[in-house]
N, C-alpha and C. Protein backbone atom coordinates (compact mmCIF):
# COMPACT_ATOMS: atom_id res chain seq x y z
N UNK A 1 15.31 59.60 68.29
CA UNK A 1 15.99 60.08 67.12
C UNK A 1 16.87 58.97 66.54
N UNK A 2 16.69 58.68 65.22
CA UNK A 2 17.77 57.79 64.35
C UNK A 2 19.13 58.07 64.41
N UNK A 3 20.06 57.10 64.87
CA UNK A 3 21.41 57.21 64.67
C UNK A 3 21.81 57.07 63.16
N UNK A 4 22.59 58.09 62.65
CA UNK A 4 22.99 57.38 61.11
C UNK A 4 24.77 57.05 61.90
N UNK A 5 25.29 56.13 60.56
CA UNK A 5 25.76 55.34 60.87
C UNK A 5 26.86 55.82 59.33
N UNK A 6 28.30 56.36 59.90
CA UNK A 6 28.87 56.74 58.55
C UNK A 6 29.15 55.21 57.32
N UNK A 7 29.19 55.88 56.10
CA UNK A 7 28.44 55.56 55.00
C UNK A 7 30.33 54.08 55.00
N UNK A 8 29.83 53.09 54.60
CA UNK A 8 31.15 51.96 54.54
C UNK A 8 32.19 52.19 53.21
N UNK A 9 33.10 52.28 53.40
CA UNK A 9 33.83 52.46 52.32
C UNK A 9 33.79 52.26 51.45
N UNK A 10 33.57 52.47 49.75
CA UNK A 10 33.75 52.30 48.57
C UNK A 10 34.74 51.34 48.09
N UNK A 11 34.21 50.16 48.28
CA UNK A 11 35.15 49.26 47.48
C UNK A 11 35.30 49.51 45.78
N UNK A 12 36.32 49.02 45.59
CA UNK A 12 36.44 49.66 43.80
C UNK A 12 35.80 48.12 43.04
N UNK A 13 34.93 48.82 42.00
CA UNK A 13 34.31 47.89 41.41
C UNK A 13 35.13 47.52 40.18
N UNK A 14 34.95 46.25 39.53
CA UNK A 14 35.20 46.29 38.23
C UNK A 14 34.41 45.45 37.46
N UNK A 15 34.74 45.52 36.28
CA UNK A 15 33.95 45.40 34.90
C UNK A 15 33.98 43.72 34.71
N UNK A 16 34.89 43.42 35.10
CA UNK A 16 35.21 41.63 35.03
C UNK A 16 36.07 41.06 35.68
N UNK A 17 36.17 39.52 35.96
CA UNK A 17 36.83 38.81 36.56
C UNK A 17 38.17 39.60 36.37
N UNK A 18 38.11 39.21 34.92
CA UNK A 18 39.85 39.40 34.19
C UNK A 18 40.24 40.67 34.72
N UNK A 19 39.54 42.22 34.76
CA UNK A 19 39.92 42.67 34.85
C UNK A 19 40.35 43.01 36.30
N UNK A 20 39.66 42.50 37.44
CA UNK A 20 40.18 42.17 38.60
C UNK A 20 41.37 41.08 38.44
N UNK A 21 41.37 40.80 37.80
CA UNK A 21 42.21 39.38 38.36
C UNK A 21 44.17 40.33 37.78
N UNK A 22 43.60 40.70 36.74
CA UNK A 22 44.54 41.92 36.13
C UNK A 22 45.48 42.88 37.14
N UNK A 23 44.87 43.68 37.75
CA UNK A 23 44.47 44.67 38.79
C UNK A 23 45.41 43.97 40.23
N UNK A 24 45.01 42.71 40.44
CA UNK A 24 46.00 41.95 41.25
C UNK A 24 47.30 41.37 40.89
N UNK A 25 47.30 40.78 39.75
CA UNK A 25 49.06 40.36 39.14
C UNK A 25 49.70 42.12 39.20
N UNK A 26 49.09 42.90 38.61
CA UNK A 26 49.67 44.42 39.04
C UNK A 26 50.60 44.23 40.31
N UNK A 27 49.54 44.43 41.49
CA UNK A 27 49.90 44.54 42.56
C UNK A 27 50.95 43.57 42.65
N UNK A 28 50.56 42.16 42.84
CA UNK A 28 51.99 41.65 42.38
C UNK A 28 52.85 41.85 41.99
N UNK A 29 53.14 42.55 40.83
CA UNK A 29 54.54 42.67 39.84
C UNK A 29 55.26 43.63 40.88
N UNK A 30 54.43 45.12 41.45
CA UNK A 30 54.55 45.69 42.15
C UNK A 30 55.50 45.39 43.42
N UNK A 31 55.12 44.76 44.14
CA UNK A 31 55.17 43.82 45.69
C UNK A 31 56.87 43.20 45.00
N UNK A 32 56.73 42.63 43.88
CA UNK A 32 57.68 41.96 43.57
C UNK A 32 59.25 42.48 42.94
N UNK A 33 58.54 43.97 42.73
CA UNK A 33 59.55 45.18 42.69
C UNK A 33 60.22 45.24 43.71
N UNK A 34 59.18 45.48 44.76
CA UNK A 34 59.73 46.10 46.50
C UNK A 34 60.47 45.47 46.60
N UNK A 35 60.18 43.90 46.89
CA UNK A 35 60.80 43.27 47.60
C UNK A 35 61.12 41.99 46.93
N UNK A 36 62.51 42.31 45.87
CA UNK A 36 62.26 41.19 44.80
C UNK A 36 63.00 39.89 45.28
N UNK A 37 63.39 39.21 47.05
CA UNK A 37 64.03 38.25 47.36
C UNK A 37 62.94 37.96 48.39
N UNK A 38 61.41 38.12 48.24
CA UNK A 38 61.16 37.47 49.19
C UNK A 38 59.89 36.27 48.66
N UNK A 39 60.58 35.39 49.98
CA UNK A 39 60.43 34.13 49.25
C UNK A 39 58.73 33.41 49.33
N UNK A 40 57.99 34.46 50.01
CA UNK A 40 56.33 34.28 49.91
C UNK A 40 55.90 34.71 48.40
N UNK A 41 56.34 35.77 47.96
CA UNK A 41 56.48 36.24 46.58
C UNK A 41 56.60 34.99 45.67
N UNK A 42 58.17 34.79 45.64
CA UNK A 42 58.67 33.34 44.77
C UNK A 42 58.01 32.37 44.72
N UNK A 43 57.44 31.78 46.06
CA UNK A 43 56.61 30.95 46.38
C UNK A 43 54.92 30.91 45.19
N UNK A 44 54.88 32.13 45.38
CA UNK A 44 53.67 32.06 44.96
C UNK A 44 53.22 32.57 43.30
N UNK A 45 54.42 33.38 42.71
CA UNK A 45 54.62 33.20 41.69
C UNK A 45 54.62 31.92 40.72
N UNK A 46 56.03 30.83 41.59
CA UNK A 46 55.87 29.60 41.23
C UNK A 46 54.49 28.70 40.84
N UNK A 47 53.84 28.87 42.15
CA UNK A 47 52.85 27.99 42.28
C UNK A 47 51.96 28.33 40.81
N UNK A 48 51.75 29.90 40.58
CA UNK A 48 50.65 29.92 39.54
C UNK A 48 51.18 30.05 38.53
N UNK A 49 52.57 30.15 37.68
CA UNK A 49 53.54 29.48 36.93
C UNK A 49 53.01 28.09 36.60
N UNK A 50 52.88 26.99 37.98
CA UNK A 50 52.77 25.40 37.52
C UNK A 50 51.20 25.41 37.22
N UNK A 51 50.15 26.25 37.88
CA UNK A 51 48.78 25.79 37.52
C UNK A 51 48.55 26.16 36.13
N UNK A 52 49.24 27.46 36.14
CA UNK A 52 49.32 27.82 34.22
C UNK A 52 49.12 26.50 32.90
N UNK A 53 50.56 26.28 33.85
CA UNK A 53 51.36 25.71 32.66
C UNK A 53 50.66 23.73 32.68
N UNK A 54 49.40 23.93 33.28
CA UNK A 54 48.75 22.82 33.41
C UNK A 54 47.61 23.22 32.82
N UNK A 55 47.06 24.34 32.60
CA UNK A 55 45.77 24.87 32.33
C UNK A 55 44.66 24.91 33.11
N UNK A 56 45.57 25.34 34.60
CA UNK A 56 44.22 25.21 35.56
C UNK A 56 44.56 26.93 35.90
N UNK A 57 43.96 27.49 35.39
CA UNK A 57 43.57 28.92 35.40
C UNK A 57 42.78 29.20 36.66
N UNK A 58 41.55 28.69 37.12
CA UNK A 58 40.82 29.47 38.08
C UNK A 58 41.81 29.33 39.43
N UNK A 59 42.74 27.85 39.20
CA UNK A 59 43.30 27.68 40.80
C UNK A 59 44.03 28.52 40.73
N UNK A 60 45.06 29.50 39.47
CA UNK A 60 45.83 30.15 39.46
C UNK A 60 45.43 31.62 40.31
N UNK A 61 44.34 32.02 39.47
CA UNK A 61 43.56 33.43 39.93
C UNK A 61 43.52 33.04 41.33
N UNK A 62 42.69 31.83 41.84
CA UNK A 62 42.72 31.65 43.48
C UNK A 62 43.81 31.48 44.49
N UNK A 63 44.85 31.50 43.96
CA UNK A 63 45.86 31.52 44.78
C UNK A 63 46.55 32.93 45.23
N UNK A 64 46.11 33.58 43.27
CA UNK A 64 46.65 35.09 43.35
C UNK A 64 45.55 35.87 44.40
N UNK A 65 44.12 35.42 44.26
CA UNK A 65 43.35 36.18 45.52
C UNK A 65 43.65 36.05 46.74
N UNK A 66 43.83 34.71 46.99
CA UNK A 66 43.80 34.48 48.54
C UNK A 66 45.47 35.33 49.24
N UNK A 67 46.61 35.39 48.01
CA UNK A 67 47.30 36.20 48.74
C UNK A 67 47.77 37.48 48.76
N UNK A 68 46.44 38.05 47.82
CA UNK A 68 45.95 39.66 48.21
C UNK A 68 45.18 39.74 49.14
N UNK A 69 44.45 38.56 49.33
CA UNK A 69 43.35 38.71 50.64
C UNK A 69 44.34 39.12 51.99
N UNK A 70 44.99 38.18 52.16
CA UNK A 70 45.97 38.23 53.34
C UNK A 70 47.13 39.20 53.39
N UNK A 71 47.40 39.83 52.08
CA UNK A 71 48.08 41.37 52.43
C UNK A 71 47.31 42.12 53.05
N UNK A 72 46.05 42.26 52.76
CA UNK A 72 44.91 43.08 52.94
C UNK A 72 45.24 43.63 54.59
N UNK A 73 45.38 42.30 55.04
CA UNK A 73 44.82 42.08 56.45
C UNK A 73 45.75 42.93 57.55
C-alpha cells in the first residue's frame, strides 16, 4: 500500500519581484516598529539606504532578502 505523504505548505506566491520585494520592506517597517533600537535593523536599513543612493538596487533587494531569510529561520 502507498504511503501519502501530507501535502508541503503553501508558500505565498506573488505577481512580481517588486511586489515581493514590497511585501518584505513591509515586514521591515514592521520589525522596525517592534523593535525600533535594534541595531541589526539600523544596520541594515543603512546598508540599503547606501546601495540606493548609488543605484545598485538588486544588492539592495539582496540584502533585504537575505535578512528575511534569516528571520525565517
Amino acid at each position: 500500500m502507498r504511503e501519502t505523504r501530507p501535502a508541503a505548505p503553501k508558500q505565498p506566491s506573488y505577481k512580481s519581484a517588486a511586489e515581493f520585494t514590497e511585501v518584505l520592506r513591509q515586514t521591515l517597517e514592521q520589525a522596525r516598529t517592534e523593535k525600533p533600537n535594534d541595531p541589526e535593523l539600523k544596520t541594515l536599513q543603512d546598508e540599503m539606504n547606501g546601495f540606493e543612493a548609488e543605484g545598485k538596487f538588486a544588492e539592495s533587494q539582496a540584502a533585504l532578502r537575505k535578512w528575511f531569510m534569516k528571520r525565517r529561520v
